[in-house]
Protein backbone atom coordinates (compact mmCIF):
# COMPACT_ATOMS: atom_id res chain seq x y z
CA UNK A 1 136.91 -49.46 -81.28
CA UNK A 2 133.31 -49.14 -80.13
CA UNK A 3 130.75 -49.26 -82.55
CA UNK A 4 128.17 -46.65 -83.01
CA UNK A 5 125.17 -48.66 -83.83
CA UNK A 6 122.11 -46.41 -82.52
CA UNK A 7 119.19 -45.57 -84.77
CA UNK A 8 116.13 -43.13 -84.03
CA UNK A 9 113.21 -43.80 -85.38
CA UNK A 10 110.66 -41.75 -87.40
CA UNK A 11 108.11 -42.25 -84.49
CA UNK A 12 111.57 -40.19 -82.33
CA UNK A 13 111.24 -37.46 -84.63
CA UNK A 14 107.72 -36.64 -85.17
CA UNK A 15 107.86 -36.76 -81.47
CA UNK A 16 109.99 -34.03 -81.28
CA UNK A 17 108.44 -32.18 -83.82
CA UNK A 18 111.67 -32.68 -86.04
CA UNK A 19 112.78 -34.72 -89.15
CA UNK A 20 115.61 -36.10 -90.05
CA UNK A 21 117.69 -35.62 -93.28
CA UNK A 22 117.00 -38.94 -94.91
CA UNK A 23 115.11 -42.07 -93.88
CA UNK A 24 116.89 -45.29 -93.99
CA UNK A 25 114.59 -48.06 -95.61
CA UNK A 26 116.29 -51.47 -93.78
CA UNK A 27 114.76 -53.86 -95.98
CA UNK A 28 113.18 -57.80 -94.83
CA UNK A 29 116.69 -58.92 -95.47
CA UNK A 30 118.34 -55.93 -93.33
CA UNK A 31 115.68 -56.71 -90.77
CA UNK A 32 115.93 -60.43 -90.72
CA UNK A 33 118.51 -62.27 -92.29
CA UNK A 34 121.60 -62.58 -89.84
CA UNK A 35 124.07 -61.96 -92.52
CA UNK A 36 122.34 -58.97 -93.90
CA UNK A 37 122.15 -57.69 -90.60
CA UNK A 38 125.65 -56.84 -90.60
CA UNK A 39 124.96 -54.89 -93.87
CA UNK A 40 122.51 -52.69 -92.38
CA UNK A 41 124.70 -51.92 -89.38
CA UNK A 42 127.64 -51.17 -92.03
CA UNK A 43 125.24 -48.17 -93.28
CA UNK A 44 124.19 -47.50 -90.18
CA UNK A 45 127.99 -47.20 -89.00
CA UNK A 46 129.02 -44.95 -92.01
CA UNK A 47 125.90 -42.72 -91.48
CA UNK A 48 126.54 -42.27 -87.86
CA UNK A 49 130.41 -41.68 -88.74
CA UNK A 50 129.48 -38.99 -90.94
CA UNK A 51 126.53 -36.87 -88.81
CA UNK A 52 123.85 -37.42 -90.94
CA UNK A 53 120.38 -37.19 -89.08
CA UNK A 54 118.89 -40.01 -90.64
CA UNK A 55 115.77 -42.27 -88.64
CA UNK A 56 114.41 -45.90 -89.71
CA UNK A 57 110.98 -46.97 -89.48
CA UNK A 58 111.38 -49.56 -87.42
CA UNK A 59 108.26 -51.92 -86.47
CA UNK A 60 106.47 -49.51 -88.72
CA UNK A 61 108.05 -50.78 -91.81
CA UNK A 62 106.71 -53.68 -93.92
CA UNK A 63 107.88 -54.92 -97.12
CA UNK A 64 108.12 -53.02 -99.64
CA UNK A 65 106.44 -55.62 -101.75
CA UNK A 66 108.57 -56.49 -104.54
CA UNK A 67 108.78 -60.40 -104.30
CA UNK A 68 104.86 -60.56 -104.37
CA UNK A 69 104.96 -58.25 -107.53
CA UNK A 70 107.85 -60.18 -109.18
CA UNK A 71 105.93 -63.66 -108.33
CA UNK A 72 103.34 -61.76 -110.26
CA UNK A 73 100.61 -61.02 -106.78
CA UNK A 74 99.89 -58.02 -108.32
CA UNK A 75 97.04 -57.84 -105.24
CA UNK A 76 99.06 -58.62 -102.54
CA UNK A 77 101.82 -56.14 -104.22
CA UNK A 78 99.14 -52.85 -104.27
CA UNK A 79 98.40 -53.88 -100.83
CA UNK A 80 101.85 -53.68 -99.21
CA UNK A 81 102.37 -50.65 -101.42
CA UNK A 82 99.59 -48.95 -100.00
CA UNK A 83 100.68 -49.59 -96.30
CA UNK A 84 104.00 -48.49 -97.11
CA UNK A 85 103.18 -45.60 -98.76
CA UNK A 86 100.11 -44.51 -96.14
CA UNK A 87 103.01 -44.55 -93.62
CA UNK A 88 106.07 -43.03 -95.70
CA UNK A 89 103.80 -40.05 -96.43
CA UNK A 90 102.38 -39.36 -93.15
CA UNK A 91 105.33 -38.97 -91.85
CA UNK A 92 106.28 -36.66 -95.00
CA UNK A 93 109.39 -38.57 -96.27
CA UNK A 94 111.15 -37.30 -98.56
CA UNK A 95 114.59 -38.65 -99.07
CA UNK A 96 114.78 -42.21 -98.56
CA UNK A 97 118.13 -44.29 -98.45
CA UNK A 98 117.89 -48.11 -98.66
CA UNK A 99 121.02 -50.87 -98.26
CA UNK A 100 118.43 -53.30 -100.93
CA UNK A 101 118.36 -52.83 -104.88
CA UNK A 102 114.84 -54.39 -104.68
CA UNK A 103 113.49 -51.92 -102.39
CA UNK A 104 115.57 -49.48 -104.03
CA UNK A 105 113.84 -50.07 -107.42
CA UNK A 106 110.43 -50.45 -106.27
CA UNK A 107 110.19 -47.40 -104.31
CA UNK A 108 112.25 -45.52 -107.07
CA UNK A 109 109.73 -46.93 -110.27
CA UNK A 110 106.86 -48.45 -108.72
CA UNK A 111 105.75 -46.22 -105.91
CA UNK A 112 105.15 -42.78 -107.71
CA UNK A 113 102.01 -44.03 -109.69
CA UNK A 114 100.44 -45.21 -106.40
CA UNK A 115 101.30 -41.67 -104.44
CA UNK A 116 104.58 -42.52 -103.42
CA UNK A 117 107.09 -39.87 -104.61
CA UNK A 118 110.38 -39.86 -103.01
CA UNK A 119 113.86 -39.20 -103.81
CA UNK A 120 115.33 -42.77 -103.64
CA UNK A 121 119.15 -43.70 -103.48
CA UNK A 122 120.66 -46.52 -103.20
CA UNK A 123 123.70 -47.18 -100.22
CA UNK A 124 126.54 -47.06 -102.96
CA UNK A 125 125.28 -43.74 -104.11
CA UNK A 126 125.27 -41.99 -100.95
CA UNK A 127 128.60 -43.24 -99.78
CA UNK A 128 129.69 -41.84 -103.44
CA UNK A 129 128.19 -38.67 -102.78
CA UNK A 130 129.72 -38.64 -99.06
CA UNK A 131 132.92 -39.36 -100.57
CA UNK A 132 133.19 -37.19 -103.54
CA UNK A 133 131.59 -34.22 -101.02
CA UNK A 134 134.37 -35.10 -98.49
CA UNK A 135 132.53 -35.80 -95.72
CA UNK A 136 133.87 -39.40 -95.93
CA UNK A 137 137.75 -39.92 -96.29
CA UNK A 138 138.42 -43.62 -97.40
CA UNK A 139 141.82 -45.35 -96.63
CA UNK A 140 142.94 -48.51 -98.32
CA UNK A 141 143.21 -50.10 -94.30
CA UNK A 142 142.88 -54.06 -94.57
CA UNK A 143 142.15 -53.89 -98.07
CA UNK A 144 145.05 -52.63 -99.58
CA UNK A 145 146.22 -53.95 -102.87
CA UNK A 146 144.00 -56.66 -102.49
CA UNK A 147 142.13 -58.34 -105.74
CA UNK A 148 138.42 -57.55 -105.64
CA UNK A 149 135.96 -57.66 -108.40
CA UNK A 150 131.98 -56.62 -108.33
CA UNK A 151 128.65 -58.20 -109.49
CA UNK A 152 126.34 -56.06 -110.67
CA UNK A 153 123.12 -56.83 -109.17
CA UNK A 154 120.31 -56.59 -111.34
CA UNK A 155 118.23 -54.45 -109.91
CA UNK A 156 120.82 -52.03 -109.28
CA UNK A 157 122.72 -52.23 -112.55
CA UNK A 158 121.18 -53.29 -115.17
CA UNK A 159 117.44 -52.11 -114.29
CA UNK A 160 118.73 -48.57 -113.08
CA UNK A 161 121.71 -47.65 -114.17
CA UNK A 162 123.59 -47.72 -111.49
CA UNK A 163 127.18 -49.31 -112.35
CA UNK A 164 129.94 -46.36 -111.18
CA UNK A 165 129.11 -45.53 -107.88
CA UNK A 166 130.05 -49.21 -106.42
CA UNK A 167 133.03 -49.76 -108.49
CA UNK A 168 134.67 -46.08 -107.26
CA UNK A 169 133.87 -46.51 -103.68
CA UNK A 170 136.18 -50.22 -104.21
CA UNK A 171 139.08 -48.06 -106.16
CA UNK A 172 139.03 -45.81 -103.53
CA UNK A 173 140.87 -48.58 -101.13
CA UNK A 174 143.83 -48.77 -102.98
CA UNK A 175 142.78 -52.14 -104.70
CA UNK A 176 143.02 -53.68 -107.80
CA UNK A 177 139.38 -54.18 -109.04
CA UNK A 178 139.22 -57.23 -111.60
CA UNK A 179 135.95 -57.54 -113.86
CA UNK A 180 133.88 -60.88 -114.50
CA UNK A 181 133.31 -61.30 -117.93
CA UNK A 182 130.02 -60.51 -117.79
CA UNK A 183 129.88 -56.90 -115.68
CA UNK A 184 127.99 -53.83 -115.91
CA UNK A 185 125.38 -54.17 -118.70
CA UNK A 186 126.09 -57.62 -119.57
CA UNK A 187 126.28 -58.31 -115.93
CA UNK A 188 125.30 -61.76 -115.14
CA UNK A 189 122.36 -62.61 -112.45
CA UNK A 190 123.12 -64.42 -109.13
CA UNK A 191 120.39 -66.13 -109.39
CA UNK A 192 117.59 -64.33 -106.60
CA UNK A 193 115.70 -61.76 -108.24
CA UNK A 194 112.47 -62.26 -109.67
CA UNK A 195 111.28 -64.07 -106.35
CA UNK A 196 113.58 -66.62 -107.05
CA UNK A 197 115.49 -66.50 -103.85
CA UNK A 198 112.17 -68.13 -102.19
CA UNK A 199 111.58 -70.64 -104.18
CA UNK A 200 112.86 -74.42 -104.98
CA UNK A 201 115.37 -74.49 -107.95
CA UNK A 202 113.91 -75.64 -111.10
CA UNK A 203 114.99 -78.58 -113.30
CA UNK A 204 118.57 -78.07 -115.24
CA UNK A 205 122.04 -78.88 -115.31
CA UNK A 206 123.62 -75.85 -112.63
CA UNK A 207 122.32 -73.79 -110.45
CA UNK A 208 123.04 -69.89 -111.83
CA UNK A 209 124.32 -68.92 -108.66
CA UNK A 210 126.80 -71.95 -109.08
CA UNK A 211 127.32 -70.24 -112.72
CA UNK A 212 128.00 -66.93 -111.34
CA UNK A 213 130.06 -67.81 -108.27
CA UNK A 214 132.57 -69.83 -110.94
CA UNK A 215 132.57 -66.92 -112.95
CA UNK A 216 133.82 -65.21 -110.08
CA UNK A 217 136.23 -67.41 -108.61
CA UNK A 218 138.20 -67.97 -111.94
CA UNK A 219 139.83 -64.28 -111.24
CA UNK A 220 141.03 -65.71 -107.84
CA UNK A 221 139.68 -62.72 -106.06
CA UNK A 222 140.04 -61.99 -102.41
CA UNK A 223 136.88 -60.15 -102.19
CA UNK A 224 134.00 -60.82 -104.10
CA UNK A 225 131.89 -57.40 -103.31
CA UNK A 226 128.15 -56.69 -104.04
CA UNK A 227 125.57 -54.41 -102.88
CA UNK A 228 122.95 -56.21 -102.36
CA UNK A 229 121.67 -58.78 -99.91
CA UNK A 230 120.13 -61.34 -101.87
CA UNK A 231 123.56 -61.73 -103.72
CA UNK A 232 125.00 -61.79 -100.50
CA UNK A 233 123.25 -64.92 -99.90
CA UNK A 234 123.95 -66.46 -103.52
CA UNK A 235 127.24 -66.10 -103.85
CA UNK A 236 128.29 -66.72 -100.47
CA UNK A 237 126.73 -70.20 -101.16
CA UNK A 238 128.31 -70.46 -104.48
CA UNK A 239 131.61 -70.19 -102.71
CA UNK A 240 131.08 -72.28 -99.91
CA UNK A 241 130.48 -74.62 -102.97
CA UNK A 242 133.67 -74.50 -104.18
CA UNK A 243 135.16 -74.68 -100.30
CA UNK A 244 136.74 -71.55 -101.51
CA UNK A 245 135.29 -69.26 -97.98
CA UNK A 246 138.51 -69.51 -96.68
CA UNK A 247 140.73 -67.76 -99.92
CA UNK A 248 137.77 -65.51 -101.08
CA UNK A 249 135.11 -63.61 -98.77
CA UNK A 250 131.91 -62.07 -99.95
CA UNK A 251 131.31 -58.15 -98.64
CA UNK A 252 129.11 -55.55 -99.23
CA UNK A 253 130.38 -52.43 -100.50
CA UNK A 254 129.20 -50.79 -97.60
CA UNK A 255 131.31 -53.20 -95.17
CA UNK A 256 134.44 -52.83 -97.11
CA UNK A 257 134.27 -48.78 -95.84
CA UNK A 258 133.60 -49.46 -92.75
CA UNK A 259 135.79 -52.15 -92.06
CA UNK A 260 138.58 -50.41 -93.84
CA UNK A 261 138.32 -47.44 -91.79
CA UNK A 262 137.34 -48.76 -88.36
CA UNK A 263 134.24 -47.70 -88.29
């Protein structure tokens, strides 16, 4: 089936005099990490699939600064902030969808105080709201009675709340979804956040990722699914590990709809 992977940007629009419906905030790892690209173009799949007008910001976006502020570069942080936001509202943005619960949280928490006030979801909520609206029909396809369980990521979970909208997307392909242990508000981190993902590890006995990849792994699951690209990149290292890529693969929420209905 042929792909639909085309993208207007916001530069498109204001061009035409028009806006779109939502922008799409892609993210440094959407933008440049080759595994994460196949994330964004998962979103950008389902959005297409569905007729949303949505646009990115292409070369016009810049990080949205959250590893500087979690490293604690306040400076650098208010800087990229500023950019971001100088550009967001000229172009009078509004909604903004992003496939990243560090962008997702920063633009949702951090932004207003320094002018930037935007409705902010993240991926898993708007294929929720697609779904539960009917605009997006999901069949079990591949997936089908397959074991899958979910990591929260932090910045998702436990730091917004956000813990229903990933786990009934994954119900709704006629799977069995198995919990970790530690899930949902005890949810366990994989080891990224707080800048961590760009640094060396520290001294200690096991790396966390190692922890949380184990943790997942003990439930023998065929899918281990996130929704976030930094845990992308932990625990698909954590199960390369265990030489365990062949029995158990790591997918984004948004990639199990798409792949499961051919999109």
């Amino acid at each position: 089936m042929e792909h639909n992977n085309t993208v207007t940007t916001m530069a498109d629009y204001a061009a035409k005099g028009e806006s779109p419906e939502i922008l799409f905030w892609v993210g440094c790892a959407g933008s440049f990490d080759d595994r994460a690209k196949k994330i964004t173009k998962a979103i950008v799949r389902i959005l297409n699939h569905v007729g949303i007008k949505f646009a990115v910001l292409g070369t016009e976006e810049t990080c949205s600064g959250d590893p500087a502020k979690r490293a604690g570069n306040e400076f650098l942080f208010q800087m990229q902030a500023m950019n971001a936001i100088t550009v967001l509202n000229g172009y009078g943005i509004k909604k903004i969808v992003t496939g990243c619960p560090h962008c997702f949280n920063t633009l949702k928490n951090e932004y207003p105080s320094i002018g930037g006030n935007y409705e902010v979801i993240h991926h898993t909520q708007l294929i929720q709201q697609l779904i539960d609206s009917g605009k997006l029909t999901v069949k079990g396809g591949a997936f089908k009675g397959k074991l899958i369980t979910f990591h929260d990521p932090c910045y998702l979970g436990r730091a917004n709340d956000v813990y229903e909208a990933p786990r009934e997307i994954i119900e709704k392909l006629e799977v069995e979804l198995s919990e970790m242990k530690r899930s949902r508000a005890k949810g366990f981190c994989c080891g990224a956040g707080g800048a961590q993902m760009f640094k060396d590890a520290e001294k200690g006995n096991k790396e966390v990722n190692i922890e949380r990849s184990e943790e997942a792994l003990a439930l023998k699951p065929d899918v281990i699914a996130t929704g976030c690209p930094f845990c992308m990149t932990m625990m698909t290292d954590g199960v390369k590990h265990f030489n365990k890529e062949q029995q158990t693969k790591v997918m984004d929420v948004a990639e199990l709809i798409a792949q499961a209905n051919d999109l």
